[in-house]
PDB file of N, CA and C in Angstrom:
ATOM      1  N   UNK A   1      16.354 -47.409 -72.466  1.00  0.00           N
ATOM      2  CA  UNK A   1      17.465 -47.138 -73.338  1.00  0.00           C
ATOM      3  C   UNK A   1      17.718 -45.635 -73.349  1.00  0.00           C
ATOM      4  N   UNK A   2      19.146 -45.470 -73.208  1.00  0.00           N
ATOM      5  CA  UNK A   2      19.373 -43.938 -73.300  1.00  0.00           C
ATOM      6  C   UNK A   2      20.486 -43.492 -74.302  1.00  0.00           C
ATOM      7  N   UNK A   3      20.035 -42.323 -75.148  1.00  0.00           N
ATOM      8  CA  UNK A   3      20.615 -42.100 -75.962  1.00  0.00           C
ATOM      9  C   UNK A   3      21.049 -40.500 -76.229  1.00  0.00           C
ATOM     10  N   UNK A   4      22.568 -40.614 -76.391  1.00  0.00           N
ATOM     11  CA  UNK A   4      22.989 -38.970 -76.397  1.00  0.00           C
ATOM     12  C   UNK A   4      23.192 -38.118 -76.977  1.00  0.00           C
ATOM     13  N   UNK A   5      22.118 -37.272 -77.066  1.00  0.00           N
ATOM     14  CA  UNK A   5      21.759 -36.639 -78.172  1.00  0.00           C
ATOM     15  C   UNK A   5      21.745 -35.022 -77.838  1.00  0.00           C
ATOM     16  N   UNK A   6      22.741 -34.184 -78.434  1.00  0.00           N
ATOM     17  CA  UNK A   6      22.443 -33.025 -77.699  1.00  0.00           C
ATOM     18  C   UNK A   6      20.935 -32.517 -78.293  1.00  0.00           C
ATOM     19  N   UNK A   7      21.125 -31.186 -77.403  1.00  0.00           N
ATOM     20  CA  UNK A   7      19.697 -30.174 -77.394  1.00  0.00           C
ATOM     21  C   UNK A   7      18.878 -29.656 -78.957  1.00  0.00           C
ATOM     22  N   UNK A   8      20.553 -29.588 -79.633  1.00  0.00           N
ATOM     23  CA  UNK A   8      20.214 -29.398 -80.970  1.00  0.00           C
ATOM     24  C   UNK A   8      19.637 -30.264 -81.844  1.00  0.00           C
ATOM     25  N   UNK A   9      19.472 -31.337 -81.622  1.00  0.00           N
ATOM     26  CA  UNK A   9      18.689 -32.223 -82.343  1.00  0.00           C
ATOM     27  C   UNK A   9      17.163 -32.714 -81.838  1.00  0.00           C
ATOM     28  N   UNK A  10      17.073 -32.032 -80.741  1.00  0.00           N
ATOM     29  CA  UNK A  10      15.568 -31.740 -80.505  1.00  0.00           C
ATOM     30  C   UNK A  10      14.641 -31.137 -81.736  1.00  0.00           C
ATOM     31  N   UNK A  11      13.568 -32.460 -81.875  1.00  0.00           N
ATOM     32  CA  UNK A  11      12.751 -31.866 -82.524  1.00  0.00           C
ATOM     33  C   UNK A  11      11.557 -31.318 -82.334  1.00  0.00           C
ATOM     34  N   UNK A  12      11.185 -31.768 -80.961  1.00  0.00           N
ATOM     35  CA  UNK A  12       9.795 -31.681 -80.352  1.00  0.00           C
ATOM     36  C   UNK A  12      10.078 -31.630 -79.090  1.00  0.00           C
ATOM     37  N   UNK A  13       9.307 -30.556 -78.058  1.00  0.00           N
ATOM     38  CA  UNK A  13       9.756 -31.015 -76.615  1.00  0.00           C
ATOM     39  C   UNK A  13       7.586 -30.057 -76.227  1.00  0.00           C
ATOM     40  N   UNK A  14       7.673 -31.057 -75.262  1.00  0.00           N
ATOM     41  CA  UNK A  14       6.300 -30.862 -74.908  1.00  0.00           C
ATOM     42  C   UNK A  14       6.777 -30.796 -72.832  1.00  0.00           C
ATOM     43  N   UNK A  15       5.987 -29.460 -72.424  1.00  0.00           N
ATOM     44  CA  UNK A  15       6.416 -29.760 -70.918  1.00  0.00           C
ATOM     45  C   UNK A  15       4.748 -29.698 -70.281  1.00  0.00           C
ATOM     46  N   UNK A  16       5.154 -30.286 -69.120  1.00  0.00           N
ATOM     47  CA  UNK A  16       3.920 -30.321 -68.421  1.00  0.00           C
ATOM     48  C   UNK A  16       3.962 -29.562 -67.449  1.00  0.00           C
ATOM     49  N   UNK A  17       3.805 -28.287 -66.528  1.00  0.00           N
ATOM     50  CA  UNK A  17       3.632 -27.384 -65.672  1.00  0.00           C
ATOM     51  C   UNK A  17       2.837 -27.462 -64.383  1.00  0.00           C
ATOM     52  N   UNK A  18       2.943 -27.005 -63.562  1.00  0.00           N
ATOM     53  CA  UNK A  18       2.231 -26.852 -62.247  1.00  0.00           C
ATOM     54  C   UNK A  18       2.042 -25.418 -61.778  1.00  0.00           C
ATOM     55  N   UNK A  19       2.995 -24.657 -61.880  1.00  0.00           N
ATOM     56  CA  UNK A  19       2.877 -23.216 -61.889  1.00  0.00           C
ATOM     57  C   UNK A  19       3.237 -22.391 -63.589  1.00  0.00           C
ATOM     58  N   UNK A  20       2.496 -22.312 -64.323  1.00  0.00           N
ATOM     59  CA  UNK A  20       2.727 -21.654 -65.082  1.00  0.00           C
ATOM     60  C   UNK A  20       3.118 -20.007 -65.550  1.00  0.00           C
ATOM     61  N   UNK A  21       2.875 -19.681 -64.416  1.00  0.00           N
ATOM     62  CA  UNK A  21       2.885 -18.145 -64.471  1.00  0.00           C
ATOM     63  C   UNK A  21       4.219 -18.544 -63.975  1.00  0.00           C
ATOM     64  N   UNK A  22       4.841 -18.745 -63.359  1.00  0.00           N
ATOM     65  CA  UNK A  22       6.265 -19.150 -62.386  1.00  0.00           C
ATOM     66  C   UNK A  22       7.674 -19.011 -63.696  1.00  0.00           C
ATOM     67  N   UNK A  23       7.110 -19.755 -64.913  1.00  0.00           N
ATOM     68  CA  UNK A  23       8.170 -19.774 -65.741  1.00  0.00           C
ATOM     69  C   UNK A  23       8.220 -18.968 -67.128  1.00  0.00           C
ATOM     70  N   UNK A  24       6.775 -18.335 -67.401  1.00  0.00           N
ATOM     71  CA  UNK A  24       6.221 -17.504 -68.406  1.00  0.00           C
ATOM     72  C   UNK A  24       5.633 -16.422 -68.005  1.00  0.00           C
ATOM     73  N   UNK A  25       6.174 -15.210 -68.050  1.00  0.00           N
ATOM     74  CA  UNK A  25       5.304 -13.958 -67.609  1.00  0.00           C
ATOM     75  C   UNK A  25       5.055 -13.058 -68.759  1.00  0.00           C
ATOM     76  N   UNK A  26       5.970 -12.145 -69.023  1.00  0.00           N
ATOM     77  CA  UNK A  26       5.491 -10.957 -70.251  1.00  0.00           C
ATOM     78  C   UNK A  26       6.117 -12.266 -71.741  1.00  0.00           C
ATOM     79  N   UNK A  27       6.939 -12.748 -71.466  1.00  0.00           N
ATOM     80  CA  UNK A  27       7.100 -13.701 -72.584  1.00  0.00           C
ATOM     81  C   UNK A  27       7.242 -14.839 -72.855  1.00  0.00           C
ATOM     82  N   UNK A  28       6.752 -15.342 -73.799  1.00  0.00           N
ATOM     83  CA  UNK A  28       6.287 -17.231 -74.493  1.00  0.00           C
ATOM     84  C   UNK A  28       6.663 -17.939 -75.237  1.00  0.00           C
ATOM     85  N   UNK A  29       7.377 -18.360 -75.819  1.00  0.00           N
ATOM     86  CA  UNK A  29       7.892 -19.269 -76.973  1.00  0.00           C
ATOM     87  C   UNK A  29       6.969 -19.980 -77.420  1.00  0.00           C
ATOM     88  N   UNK A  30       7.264 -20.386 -79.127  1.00  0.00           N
ATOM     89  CA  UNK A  30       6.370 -21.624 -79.342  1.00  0.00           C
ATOM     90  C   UNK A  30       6.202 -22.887 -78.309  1.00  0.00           C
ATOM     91  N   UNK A  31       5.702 -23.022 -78.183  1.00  0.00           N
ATOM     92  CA  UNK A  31       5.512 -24.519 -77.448  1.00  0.00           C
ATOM     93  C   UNK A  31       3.966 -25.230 -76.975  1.00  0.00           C
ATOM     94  N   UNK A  32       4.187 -26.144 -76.490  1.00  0.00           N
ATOM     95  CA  UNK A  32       3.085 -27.194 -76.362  1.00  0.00           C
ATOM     96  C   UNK A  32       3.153 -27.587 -74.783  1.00  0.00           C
ATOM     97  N   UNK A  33       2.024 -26.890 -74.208  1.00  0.00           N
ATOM     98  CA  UNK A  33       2.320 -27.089 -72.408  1.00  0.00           C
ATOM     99  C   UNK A  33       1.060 -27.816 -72.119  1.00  0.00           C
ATOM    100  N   UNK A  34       1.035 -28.293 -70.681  1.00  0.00           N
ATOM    101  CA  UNK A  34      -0.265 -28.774 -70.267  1.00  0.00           C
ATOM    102  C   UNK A  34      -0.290 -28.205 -69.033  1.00  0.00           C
ATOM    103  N   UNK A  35      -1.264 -27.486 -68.373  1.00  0.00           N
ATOM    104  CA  UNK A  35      -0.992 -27.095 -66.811  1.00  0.00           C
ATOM    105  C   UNK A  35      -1.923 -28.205 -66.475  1.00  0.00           C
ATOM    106  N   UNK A  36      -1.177 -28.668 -64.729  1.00  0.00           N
ATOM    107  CA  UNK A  36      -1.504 -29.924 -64.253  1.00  0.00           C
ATOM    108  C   UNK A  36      -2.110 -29.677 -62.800  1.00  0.00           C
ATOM    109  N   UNK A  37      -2.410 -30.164 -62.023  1.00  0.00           N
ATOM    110  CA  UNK A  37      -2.642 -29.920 -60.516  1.00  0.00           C
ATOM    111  C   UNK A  37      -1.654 -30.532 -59.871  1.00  0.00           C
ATOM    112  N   UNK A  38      -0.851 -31.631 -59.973  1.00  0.00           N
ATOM    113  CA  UNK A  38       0.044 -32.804 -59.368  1.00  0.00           C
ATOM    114  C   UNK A  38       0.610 -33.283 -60.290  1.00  0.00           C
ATOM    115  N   UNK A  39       1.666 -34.224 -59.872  1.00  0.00           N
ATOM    116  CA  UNK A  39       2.766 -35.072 -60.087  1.00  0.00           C
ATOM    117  C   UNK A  39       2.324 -36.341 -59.569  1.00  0.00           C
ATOM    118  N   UNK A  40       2.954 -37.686 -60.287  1.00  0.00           N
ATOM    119  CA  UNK A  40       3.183 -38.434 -58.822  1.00  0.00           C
ATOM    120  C   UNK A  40       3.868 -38.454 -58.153  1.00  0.00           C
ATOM    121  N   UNK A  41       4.929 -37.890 -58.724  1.00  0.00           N
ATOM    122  CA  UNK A  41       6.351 -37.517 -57.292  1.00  0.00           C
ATOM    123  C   UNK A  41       6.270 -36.414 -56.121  1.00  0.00           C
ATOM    124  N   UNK A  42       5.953 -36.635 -55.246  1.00  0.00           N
ATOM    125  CA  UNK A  42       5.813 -35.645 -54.470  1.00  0.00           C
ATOM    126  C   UNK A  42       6.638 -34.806 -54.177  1.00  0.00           C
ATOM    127  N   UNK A  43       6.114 -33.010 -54.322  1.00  0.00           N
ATOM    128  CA  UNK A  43       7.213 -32.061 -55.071  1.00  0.00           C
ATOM    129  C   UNK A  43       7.605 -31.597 -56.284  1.00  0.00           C
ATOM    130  N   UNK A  44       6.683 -32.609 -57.176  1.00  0.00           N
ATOM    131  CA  UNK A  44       7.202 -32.230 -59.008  1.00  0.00           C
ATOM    132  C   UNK A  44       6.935 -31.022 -59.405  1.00  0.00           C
ATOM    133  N   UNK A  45       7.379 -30.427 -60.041  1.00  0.00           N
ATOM    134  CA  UNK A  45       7.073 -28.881 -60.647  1.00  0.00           C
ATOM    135  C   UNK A  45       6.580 -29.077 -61.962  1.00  0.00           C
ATOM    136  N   UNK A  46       7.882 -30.139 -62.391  1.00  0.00           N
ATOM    137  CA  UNK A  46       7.850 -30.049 -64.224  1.00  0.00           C
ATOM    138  C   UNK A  46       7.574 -31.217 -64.856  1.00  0.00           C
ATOM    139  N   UNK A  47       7.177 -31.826 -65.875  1.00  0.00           N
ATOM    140  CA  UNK A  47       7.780 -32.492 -66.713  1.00  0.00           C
ATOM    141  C   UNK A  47       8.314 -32.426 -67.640  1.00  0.00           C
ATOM    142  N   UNK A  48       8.703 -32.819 -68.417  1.00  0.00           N
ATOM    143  CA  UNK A  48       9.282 -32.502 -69.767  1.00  0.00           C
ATOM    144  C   UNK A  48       9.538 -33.901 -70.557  1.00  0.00           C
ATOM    145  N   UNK A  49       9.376 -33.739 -71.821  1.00  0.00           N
ATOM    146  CA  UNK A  49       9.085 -34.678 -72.975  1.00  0.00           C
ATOM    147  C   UNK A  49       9.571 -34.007 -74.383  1.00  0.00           C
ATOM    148  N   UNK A  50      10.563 -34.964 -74.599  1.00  0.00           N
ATOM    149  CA  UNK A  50      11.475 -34.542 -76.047  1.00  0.00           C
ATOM    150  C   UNK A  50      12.006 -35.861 -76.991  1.00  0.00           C
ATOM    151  N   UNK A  51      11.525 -35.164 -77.856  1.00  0.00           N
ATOM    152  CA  UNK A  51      12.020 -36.354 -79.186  1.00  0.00           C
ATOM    153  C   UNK A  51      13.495 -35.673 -79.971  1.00  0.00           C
ATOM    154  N   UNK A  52      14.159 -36.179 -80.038  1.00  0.00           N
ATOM    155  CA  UNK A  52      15.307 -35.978 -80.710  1.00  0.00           C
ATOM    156  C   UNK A  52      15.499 -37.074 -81.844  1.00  0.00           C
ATOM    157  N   UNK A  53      15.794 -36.332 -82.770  1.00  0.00           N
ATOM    158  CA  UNK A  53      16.220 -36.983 -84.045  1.00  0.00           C
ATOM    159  C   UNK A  53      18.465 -37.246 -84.033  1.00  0.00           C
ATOM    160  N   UNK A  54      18.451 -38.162 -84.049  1.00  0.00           N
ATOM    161  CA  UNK A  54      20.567 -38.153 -83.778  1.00  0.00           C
ATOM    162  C   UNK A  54      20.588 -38.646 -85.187  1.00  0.00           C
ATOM    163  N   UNK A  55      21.998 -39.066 -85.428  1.00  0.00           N
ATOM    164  CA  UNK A  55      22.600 -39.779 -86.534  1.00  0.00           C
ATOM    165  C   UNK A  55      22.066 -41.742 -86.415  1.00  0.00           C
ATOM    166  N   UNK A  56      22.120 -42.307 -87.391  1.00  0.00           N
ATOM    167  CA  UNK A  56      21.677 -43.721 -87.172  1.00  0.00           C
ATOM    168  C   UNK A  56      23.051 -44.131 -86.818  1.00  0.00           C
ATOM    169  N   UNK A  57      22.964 -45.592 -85.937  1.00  0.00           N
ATOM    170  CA  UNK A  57      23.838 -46.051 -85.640  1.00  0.00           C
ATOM    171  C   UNK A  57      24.228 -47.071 -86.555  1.00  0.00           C
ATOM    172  N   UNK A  58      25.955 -46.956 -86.641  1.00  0.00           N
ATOM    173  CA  UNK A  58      26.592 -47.565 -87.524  1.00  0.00           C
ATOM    174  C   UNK A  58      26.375 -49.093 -87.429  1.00  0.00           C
TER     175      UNK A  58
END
């Protein structure tokens, strides 16, 4: 199920990394990372994981 929710209603976003230095150098944001060795997709860099809160449906 997919649901469209812009960015702003992100409440949580958790990413998973492979090169970390690649996307964070002198600066960091709050956040919640995991550095990984692999993907199962061969080629993955990233993952990413977000909960968004939207309006209920009518």
């Amino acid at each position: 199920m997919r649901h469209r929710c812009p960015w702003a209603d992100a409440v949580l976003t958790g990413r998973h990394n492979t090169a970390m230095d690649e996307y964070y150098r002198k600066w960091t944001p709050a956040a919640t990372m995991v550095a990984v060795n692999n993907f199962s997709a061969p080629g993955g860099r990233f993952e990413l994981d977000a909960i968004a809160m939207g309006p209920s449906p009518a």
